[in-house]
Protein backbone atom coordinates (compact mmCIF):
# COMPACT_ATOMS: atom_id res chain seq x y z
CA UNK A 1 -18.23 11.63 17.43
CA UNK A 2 -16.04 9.61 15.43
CA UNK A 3 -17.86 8.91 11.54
CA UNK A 4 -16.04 6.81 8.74
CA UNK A 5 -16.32 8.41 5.10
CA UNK A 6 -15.89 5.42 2.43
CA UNK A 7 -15.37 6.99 -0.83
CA UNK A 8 -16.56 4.86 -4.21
CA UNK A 9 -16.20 5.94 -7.35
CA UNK A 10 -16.03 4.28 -10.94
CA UNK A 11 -12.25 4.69 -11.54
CA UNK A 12 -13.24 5.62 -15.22
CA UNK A 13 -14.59 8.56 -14.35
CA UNK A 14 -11.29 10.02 -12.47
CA UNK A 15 -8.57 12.29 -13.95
CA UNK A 16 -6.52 10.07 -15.53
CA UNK A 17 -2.37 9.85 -13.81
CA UNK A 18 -1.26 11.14 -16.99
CA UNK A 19 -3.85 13.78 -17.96
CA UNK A 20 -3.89 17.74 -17.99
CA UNK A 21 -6.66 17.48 -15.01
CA UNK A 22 -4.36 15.31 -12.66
CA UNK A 23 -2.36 17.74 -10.98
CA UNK A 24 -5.54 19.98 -10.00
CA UNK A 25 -7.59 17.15 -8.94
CA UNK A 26 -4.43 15.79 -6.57
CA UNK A 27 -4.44 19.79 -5.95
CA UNK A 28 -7.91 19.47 -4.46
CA UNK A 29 -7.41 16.44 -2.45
CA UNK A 30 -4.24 17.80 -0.74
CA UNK A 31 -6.33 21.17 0.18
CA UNK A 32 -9.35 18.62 1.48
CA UNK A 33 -7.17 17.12 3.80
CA UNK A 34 -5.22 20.36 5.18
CA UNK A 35 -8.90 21.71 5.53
CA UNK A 36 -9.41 18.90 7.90
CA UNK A 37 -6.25 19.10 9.65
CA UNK A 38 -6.48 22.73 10.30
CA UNK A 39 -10.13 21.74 11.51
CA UNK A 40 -8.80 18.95 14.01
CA UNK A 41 -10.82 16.70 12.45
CA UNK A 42 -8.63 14.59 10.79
CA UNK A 43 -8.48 11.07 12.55
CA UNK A 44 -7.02 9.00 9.80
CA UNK A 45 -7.14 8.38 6.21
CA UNK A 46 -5.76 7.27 3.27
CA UNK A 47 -6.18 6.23 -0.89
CA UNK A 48 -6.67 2.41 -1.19
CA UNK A 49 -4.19 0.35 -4.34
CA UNK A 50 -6.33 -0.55 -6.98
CA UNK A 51 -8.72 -3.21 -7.04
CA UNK A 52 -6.61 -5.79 -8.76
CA UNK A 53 -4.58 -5.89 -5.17
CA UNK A 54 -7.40 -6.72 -3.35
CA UNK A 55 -7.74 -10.46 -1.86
CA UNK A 56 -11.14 -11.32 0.01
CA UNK A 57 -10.99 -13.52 3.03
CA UNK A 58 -13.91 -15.85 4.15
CA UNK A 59 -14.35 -19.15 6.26
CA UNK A 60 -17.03 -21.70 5.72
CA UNK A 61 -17.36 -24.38 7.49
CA UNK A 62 -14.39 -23.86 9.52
CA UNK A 63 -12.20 -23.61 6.00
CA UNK A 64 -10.42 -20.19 4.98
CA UNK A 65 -10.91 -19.54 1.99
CA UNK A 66 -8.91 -16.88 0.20
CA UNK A 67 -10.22 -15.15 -3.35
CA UNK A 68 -8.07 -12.68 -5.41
CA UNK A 69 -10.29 -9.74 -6.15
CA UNK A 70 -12.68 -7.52 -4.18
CA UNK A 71 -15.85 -8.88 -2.37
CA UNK A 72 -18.44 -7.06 -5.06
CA UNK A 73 -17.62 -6.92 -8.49
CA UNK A 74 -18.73 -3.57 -9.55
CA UNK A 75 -17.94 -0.35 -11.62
CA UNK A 76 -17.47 1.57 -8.59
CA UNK A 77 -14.80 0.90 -5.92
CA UNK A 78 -14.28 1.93 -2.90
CA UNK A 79 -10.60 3.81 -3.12
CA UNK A 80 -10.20 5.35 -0.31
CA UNK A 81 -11.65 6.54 3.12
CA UNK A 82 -11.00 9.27 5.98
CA UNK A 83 -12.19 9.12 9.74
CA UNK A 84 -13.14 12.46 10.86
CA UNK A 85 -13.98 13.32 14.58
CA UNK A 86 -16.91 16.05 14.62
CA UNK A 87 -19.88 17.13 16.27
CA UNK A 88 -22.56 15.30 15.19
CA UNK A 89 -23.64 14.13 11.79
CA UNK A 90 -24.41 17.55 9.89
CA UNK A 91 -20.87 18.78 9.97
CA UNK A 92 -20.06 15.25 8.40
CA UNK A 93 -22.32 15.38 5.96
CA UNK A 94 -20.63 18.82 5.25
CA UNK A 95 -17.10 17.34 5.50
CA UNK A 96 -18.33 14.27 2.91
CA UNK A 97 -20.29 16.85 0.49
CA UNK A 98 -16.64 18.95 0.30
CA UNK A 99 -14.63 16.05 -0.80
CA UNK A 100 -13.13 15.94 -4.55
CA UNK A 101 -14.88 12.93 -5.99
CA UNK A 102 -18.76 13.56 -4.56
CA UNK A 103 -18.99 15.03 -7.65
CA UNK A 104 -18.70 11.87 -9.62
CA UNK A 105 -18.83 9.27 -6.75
CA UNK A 106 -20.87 8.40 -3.82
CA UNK A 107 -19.06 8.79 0.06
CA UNK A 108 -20.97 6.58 2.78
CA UNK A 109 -20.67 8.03 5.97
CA UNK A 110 -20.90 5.97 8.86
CA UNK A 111 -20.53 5.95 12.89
CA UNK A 112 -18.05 4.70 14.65
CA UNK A 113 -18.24 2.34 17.07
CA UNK A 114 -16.44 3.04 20.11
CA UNK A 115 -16.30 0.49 23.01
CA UNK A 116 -15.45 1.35 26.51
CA UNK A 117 -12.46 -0.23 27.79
């Protein structure tokens, strides 16, 4: 079964690009993703740009309208996200509880829907 892991963190509380702890934190994400790739349980994934890039999308009353900016304003953000293909939901929880920034961040992990067809 297919589950989506949406990582949020508070970008404050990450390594910063220029700081001692960079390199080992990018160290652990690299060996997170091999370890899911050697696994076959890689689908997809990939780090999200920054917040400031986001634009929202909605229609009302049959009128787009278009907002720079995420959908929530909050401290945390969601930055990234993997799909995994596993067994059932214990070995994603197990995949999610592995990656980097649990430890300072929350991962949602949800099913994915698959249609037939």
């Amino acid at each position: 079964m297919k589950y989506m892991l949406l990582l949020a963190s508070d970008p404050a509380d990450e390594p910063a690009m220029d700081g001692a702890d960079f390199e080992a934190y990018m160290g652990e994400w690299f060996a997170y993703s091999t370890a899911l790739t050697e696994a076959g349980a890689l689908v997809d994934g990939n780090a999200l740009q920054g917040t400031e890039t986001a634009t929202t999308v909605q229609v009302r009353n049959g009128e787009r309208i278009v907002t720079d900016g995420p959908f929530i304003e909050s401290k945390e953000v969601i930055g990234g996200y993997y799909v995994i293909d596993v067994a059932n939901l214990d070995e994603a929880l197990d995949w999610a509880a592995k990656i980097p920034n649990v430890r300072f961040g929350t991962v949602e992990v949800r099913p994915v829907m698959e249609f037939d067809g």
